[in-house]
Protein backbone atom coordinates (compact mmCIF):
# COMPACT_ATOMS: atom_id res chain seq x y z
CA UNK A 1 194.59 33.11 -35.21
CA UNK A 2 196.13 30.10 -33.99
CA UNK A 3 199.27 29.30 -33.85
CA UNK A 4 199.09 26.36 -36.01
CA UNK A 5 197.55 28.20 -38.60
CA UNK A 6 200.21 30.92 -38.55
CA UNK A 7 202.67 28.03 -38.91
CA UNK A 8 201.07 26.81 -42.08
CA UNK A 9 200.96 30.22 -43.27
CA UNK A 10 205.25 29.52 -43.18
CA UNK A 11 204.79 26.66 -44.87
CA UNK A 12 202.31 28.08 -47.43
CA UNK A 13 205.23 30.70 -47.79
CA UNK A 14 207.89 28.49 -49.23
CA UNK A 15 205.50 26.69 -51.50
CA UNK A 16 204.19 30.04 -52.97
CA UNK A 17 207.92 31.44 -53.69
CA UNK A 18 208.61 28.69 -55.69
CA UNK A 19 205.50 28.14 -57.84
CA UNK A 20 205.75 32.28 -58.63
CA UNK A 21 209.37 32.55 -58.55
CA UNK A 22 209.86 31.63 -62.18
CA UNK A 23 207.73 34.18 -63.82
CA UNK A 24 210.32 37.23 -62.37
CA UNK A 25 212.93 34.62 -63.85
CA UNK A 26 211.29 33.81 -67.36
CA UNK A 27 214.44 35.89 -69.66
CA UNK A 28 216.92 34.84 -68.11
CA UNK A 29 216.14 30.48 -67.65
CA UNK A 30 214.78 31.01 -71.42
CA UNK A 31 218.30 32.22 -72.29
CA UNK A 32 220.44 29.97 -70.25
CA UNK A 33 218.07 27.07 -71.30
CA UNK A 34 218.03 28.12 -75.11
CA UNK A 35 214.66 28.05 -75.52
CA UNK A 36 212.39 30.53 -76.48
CA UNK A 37 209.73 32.81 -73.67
CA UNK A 38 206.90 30.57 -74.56
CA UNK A 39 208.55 27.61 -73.56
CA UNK A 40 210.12 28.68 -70.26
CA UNK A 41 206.44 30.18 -69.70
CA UNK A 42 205.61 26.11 -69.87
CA UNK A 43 207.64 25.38 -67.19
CA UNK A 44 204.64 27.26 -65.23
CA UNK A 45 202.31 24.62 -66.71
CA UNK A 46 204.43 22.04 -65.99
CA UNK A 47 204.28 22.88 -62.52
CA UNK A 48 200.73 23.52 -62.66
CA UNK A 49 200.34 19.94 -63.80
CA UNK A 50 202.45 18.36 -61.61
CA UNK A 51 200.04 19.91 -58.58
CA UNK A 52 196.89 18.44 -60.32
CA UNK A 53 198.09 15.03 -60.72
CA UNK A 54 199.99 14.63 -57.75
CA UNK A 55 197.01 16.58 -55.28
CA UNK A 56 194.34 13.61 -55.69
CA UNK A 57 197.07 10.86 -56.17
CA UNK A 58 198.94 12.20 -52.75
CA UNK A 59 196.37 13.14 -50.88
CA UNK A 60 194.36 9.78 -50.84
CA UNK A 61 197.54 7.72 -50.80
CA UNK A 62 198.24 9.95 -46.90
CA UNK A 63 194.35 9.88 -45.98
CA UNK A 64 195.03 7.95 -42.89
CA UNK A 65 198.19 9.47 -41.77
CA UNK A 66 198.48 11.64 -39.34
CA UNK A 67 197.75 15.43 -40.61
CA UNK A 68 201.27 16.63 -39.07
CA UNK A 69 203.23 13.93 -40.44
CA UNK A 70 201.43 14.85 -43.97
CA UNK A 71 202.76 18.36 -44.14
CA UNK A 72 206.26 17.47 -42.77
CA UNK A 73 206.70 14.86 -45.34
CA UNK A 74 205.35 17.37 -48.21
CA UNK A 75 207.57 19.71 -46.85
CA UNK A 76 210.53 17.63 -47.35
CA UNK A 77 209.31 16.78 -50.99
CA UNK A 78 209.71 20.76 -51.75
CA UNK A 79 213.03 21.16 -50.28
CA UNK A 80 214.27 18.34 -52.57
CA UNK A 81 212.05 19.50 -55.55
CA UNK A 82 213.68 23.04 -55.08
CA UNK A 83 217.57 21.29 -54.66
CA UNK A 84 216.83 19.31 -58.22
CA UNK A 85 216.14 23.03 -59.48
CA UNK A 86 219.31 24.89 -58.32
CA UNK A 87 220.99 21.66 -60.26
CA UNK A 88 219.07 21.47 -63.17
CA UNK A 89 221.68 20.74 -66.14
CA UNK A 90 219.30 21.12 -68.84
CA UNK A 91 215.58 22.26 -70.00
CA UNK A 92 214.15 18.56 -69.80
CA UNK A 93 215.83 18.21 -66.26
CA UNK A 94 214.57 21.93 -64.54
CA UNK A 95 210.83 20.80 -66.14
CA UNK A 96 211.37 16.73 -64.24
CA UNK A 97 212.37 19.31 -61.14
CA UNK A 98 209.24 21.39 -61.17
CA UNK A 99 207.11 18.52 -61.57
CA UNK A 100 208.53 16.97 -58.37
CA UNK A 101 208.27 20.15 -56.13
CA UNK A 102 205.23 20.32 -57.61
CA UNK A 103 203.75 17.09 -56.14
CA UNK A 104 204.21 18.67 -52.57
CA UNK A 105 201.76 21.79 -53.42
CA UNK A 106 197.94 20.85 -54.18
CA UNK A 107 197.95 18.33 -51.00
CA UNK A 108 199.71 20.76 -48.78
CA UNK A 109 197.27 23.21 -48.88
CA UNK A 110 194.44 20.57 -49.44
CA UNK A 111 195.49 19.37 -45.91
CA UNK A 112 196.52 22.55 -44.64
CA UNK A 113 192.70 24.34 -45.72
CA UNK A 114 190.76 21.07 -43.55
CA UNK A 115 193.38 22.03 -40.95
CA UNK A 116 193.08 25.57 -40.69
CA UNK A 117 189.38 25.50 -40.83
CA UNK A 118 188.99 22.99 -37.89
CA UNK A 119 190.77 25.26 -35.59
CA UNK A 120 188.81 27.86 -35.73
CA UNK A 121 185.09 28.97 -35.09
CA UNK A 122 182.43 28.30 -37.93
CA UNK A 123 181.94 31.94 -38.50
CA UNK A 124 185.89 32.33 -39.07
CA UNK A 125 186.48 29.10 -41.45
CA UNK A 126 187.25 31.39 -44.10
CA UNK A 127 189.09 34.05 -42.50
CA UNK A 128 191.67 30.51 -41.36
CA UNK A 129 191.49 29.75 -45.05
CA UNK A 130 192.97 33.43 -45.63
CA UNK A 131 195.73 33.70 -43.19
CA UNK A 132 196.61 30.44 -44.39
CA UNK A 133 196.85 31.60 -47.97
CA UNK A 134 198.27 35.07 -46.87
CA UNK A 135 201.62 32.95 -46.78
CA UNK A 136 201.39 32.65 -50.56
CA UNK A 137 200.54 36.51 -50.98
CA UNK A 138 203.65 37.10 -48.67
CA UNK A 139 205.61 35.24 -51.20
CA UNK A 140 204.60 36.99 -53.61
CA UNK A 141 204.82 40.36 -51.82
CA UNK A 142 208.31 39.44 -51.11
CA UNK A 143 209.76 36.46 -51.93
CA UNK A 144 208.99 36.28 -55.91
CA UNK A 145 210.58 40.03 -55.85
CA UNK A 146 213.38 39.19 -53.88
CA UNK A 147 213.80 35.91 -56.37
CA UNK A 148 213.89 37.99 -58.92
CA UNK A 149 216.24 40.60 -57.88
CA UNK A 150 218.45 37.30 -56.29
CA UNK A 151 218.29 35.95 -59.57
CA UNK A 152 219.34 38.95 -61.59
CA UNK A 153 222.07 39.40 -59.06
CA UNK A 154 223.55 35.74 -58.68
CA UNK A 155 221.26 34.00 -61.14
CA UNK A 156 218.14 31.76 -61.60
CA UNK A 157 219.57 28.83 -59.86
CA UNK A 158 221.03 30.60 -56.89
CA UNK A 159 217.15 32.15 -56.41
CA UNK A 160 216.18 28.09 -56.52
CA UNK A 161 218.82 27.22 -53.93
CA UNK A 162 217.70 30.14 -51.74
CA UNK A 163 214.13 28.96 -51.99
CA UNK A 164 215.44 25.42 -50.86
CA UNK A 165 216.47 26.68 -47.46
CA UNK A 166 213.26 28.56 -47.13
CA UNK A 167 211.53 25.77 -47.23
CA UNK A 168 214.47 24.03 -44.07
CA UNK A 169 212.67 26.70 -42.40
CA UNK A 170 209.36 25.95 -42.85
CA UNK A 171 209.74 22.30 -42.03
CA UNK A 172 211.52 23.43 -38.55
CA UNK A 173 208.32 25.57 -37.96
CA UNK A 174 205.60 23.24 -38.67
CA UNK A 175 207.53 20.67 -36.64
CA UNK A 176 207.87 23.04 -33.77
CA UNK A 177 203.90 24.75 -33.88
CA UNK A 178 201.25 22.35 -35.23
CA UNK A 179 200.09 19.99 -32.74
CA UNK A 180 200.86 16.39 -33.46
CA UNK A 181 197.18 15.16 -32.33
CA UNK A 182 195.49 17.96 -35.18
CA UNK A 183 193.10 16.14 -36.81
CA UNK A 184 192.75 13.20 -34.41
CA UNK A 185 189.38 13.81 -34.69
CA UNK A 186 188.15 14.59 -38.03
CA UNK A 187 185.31 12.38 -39.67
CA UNK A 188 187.50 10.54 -42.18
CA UNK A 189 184.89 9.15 -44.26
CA UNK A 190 185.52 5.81 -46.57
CA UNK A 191 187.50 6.20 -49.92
CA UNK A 192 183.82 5.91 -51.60
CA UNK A 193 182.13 8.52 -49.74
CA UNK A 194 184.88 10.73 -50.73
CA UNK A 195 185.01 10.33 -54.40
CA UNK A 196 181.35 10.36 -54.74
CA UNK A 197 181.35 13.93 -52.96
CA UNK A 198 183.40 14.52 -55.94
CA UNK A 199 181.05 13.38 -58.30
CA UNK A 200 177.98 16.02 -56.61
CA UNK A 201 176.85 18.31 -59.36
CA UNK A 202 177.93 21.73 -57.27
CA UNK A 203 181.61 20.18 -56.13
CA UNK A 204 182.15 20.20 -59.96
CA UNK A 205 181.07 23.43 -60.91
CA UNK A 206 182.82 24.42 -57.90
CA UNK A 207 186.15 23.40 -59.49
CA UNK A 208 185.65 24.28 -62.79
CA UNK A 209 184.99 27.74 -61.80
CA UNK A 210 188.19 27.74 -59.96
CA UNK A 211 189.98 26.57 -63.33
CA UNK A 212 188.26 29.37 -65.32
CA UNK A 213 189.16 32.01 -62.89
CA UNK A 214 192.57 31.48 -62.43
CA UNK A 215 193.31 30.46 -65.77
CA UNK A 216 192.38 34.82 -66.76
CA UNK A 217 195.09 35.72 -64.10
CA UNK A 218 197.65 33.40 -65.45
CA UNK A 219 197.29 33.95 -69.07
CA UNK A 220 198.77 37.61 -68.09
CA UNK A 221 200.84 37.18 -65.09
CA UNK A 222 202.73 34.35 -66.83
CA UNK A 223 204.37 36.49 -69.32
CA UNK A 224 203.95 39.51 -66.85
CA UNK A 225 207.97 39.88 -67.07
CA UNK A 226 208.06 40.51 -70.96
CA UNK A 227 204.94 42.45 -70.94
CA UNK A 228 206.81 45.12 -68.83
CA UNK A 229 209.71 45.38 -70.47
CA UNK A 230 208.83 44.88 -73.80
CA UNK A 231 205.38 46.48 -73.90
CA UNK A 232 205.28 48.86 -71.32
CA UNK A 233 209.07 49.94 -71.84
CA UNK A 234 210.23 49.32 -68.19
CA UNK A 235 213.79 48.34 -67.41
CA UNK A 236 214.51 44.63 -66.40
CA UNK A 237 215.61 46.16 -63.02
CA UNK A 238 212.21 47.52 -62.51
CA UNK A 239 210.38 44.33 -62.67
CA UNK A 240 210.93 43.17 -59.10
CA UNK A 241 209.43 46.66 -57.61
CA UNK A 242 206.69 45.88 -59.73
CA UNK A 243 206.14 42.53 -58.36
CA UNK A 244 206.28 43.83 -55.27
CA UNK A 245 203.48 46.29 -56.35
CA UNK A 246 201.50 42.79 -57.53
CA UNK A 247 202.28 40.95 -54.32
CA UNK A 248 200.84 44.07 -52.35
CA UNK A 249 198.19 44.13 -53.84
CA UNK A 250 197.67 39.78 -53.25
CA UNK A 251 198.19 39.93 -49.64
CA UNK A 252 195.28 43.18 -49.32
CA UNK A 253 192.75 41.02 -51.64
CA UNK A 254 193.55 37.71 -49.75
CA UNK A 255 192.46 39.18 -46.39
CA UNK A 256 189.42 40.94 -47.70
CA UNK A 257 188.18 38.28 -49.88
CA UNK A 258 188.09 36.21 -46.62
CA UNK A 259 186.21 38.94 -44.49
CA UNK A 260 183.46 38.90 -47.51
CA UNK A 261 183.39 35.40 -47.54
CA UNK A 262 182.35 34.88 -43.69
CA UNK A 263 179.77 37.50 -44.30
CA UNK A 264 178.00 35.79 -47.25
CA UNK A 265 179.94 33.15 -49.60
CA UNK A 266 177.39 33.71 -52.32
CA UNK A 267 177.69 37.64 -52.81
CA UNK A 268 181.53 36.86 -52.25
CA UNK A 269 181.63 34.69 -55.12
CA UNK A 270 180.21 37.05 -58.08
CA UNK A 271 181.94 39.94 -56.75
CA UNK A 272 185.67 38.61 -56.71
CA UNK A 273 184.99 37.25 -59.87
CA UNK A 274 183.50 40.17 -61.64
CA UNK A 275 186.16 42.40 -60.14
CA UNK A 276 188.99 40.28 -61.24
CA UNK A 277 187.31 40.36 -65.33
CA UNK A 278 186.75 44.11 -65.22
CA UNK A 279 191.01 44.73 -63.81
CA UNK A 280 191.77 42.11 -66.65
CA UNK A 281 189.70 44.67 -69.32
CA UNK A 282 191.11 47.49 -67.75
CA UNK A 283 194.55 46.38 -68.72
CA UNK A 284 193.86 46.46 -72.58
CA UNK A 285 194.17 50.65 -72.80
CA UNK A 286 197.54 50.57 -70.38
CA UNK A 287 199.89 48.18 -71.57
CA UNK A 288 201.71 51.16 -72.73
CA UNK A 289 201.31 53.84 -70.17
CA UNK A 290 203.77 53.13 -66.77
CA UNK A 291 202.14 54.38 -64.02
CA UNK A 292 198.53 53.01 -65.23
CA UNK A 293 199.98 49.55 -65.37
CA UNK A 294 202.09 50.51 -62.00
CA UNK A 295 198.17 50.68 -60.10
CA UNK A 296 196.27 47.80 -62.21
CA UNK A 297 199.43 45.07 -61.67
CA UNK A 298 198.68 46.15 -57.99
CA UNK A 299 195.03 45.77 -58.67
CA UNK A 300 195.15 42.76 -60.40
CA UNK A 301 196.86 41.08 -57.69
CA UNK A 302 194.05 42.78 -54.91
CA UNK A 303 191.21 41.07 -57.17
CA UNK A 304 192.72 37.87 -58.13
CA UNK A 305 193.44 36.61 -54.77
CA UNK A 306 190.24 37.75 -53.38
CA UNK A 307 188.93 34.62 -55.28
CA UNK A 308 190.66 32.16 -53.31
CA UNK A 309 188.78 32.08 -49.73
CA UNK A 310 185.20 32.41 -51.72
CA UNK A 311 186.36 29.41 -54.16
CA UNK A 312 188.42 26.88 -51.60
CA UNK A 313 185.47 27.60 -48.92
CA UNK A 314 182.66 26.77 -51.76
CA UNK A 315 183.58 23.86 -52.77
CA UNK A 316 184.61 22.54 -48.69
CA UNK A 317 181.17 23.52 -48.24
CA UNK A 318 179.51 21.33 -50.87
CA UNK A 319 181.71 18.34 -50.84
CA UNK A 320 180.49 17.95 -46.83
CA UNK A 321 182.59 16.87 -43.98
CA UNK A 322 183.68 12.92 -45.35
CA UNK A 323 184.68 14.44 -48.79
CA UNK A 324 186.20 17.64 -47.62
CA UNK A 325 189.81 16.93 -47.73
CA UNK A 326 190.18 15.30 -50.97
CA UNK A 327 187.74 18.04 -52.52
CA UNK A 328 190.22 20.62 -51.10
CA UNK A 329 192.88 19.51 -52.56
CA UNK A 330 191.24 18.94 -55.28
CA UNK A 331 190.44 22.85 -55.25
CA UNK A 332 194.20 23.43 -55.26
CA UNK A 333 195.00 21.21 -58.55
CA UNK A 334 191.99 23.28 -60.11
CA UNK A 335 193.90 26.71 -58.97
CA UNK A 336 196.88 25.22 -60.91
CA UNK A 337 194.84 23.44 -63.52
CA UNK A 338 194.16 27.45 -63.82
CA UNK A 339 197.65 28.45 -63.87
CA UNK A 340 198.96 25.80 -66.48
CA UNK A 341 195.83 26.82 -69.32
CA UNK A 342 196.22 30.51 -68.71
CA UNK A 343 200.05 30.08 -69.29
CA UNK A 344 199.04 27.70 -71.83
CA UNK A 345 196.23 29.98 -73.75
CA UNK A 346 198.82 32.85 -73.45
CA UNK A 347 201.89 31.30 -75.07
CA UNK A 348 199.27 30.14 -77.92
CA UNK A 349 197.65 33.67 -78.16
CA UNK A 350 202.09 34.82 -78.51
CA UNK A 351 202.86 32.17 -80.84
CA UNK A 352 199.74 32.78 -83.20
CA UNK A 353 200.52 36.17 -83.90
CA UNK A 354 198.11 37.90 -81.76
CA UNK A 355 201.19 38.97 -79.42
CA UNK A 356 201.19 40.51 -75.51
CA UNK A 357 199.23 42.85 -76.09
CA UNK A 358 196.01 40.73 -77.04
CA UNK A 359 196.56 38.62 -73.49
CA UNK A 360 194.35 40.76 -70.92
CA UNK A 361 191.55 40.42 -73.67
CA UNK A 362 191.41 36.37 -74.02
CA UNK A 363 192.45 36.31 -69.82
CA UNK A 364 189.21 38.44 -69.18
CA UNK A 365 187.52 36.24 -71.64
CA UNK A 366 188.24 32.91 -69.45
CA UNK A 367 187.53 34.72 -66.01
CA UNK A 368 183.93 35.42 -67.27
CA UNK A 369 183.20 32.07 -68.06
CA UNK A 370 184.06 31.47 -64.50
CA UNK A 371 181.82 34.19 -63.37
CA UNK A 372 178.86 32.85 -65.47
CA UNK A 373 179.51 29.38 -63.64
CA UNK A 374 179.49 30.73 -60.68
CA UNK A 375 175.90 32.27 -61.28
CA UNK A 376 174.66 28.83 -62.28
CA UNK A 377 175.74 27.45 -59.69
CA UNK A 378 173.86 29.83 -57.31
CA UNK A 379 170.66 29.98 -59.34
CA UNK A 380 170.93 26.10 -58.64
CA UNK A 381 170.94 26.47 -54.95
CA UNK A 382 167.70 27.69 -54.97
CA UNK A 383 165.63 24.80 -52.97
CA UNK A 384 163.41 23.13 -55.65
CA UNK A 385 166.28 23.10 -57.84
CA UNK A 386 168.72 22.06 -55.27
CA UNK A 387 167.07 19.17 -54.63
CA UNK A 388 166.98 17.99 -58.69
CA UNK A 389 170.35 18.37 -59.04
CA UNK A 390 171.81 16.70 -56.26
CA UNK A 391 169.33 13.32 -57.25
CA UNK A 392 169.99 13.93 -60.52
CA UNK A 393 166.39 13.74 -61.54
């Protein structure tokens, strides 16, 4: 891979160990917040939101800027998003902080995907998309278990302050490594020819099966941390490991769900997504048992993030080259759209009664929906129909 693309890998690092690094942290900000698990678990929606408002809103206020300048000046957002964390006197303060690194994310690696796939041969788009993305899988390989055991160690905030100067080191990176003409020359098309890519029939479905599928991941791996030691009987020392078991398991799925992907999108799409349902359903008979959970945590992570180079490269595909970076980033607000209503469907399925144990049930539930829109939208690719849908006849 290029260079530049390994440098926004370092970038996609830092942003990925802060949007995950809460969940290995979700006892101990609850209890130093006073508020209960459920409403920690919302500062994961918060942030969630905070990357679907701020990708569209970001990314066509920087549409003519240079694409290097972009990422530094995201990058610099995130360090100051993270510092706001570490200081965070209060509940409604550490929530205004996640919100604001949160801006930095969706257009990041909205930006970063257009990047990434313009540096590389056709055949390979996805593969870019993928060693991009592997920087979030590293951060969850190691940097959400090292937050966690930081955190445990020296507490939440120090793990926020450690994050910060992660993200120093990104900036210097991406500075140093991606070119400062990238992107020169990319067909920038006009403000209307990007939205109304938006508005095409298969750019939607595209995103809302992104939504759908991530939301089944995140109505689990939200309250992951509780689940294992209240559920499965683990001790609060053991979580990290775990995590590191999950983030394994992310960085294997990432890679192969790009190889599938430049082989055939379509076949790519239904079998990411029907993996990731069946690991959710498999979860329902272990909750209890440790070494089960041990392999489907690990397996969970291997099918969820197998999604992400089928879904981000679907939707770049059908939004064509003049809507492609706004769809993109787009793609990423749907990932967290995702993340907030899973964390948001599993704090209501905890608060109603139905408890952890009922949240691999309604998180398989979601990711099928996703599946079944991603089957429409293939059946609608068929020619005759193709042609209907995108002149709405």
């Amino acid at each position: 891979m290029p260079i530049a693309v390994l440098a926004l890998t370092v970038g996609a690092f830092g942003i990925g160990t802060t949007e995950f690094l809460i969940m290995g942290l979700l006892l101990q900000v609850a209890a130093d917040m006073h508020v209960s698990v459920a409403a920690a678990g919302l500062l994961i929606s918060g942030y969630a939101l905070g990357v679907f408002v701020g990708a569209p809103i970001l990314t066509l206020a920087t549409r003519r800027l240079p694409r290097k300048t972009v990422l530094l000046a995201l990058m610099t957002i995130f360090i100051l998003g993270n510092v706001a964390c570490a200081v965070a006197p209060n509940y409604a303060a550490l929530m205004a902080a996640r919100v604001l690194t949160a801006l930095a994310h969706g257009t990041f690696f909205g930006v970063g995907s257009v990047v990434a796939t313009g540096l590389v041969a056709k055949d390979k788009r996805a593969s870019a998309i993928a060693a991009m993305f592997s920087g979030l899988t590293i951060a969850t390989l190691l940097g959400v278990p090292f937050g966690a055991w930081f955190g445990l160690l020296l507490g939440w905030r120090a793990a926020f302050a450690a994050v910060a100067v992660v993200g120093v080191v990104a900036l210097a990176v991406l500075a140093l490594f991606v070119p400062r003409a990238v992107g020169q020359g990319d067909n920038i098309g006009s403000l209307r020819e990007e939205i109304a890519a938006l508005a095409r029939p298969q750019v939607q479905l595209g995103l809302a099966m992104t939504v759908l599928g991530f939301a089944g991941l995140f109505t689990v791996f939200t309250y992951i941390q509780p689940i294992l030691t209240q559920i499965t009987g683990f001790a609060q020392a053991s979580v990290a490991p775990i995590l590191l078991v999950f983030g394994l398991g992310l960085s294997l799925g990432n890679l192969a769900g790009g190889r599938l992907a430049d082989r055939g999108l379509p076949r790519a799409l239904i079998v990411t997504l029907a993996g990731l349902a069946v690991v959710l359903l498999l979860l329902l008979p272990v909750l209890a048992a440790k070494l089960p959970m041990i392999v489907l945590v690990g397996l969970l992570g291997a099918t969820a993030f197998a999604t992400v180079a089928p879904l981000q490269l679907r939707v770049l595909e059908k939004a064509g080259a003049a809507g492609q970076t706004l769809a993109s980033s787009l793609n990423i607000a749907a990932f967290n759209l995702g993340n907030a209503l899973g964390a948001w469907a599993g704090g209501l399925t905890i608060d109603h009664g139905a408890g952890l144990t009922a949240l691999p049930l309604v998180a398989a539930f979601l990711t099928l929906l996703g599946l079944g829109l991603a089957q429409w939208s293939l059946w609608l690719d068929r020619p005759a129909l193709s042609v209907l849908v995108e002149t709405g006849e």
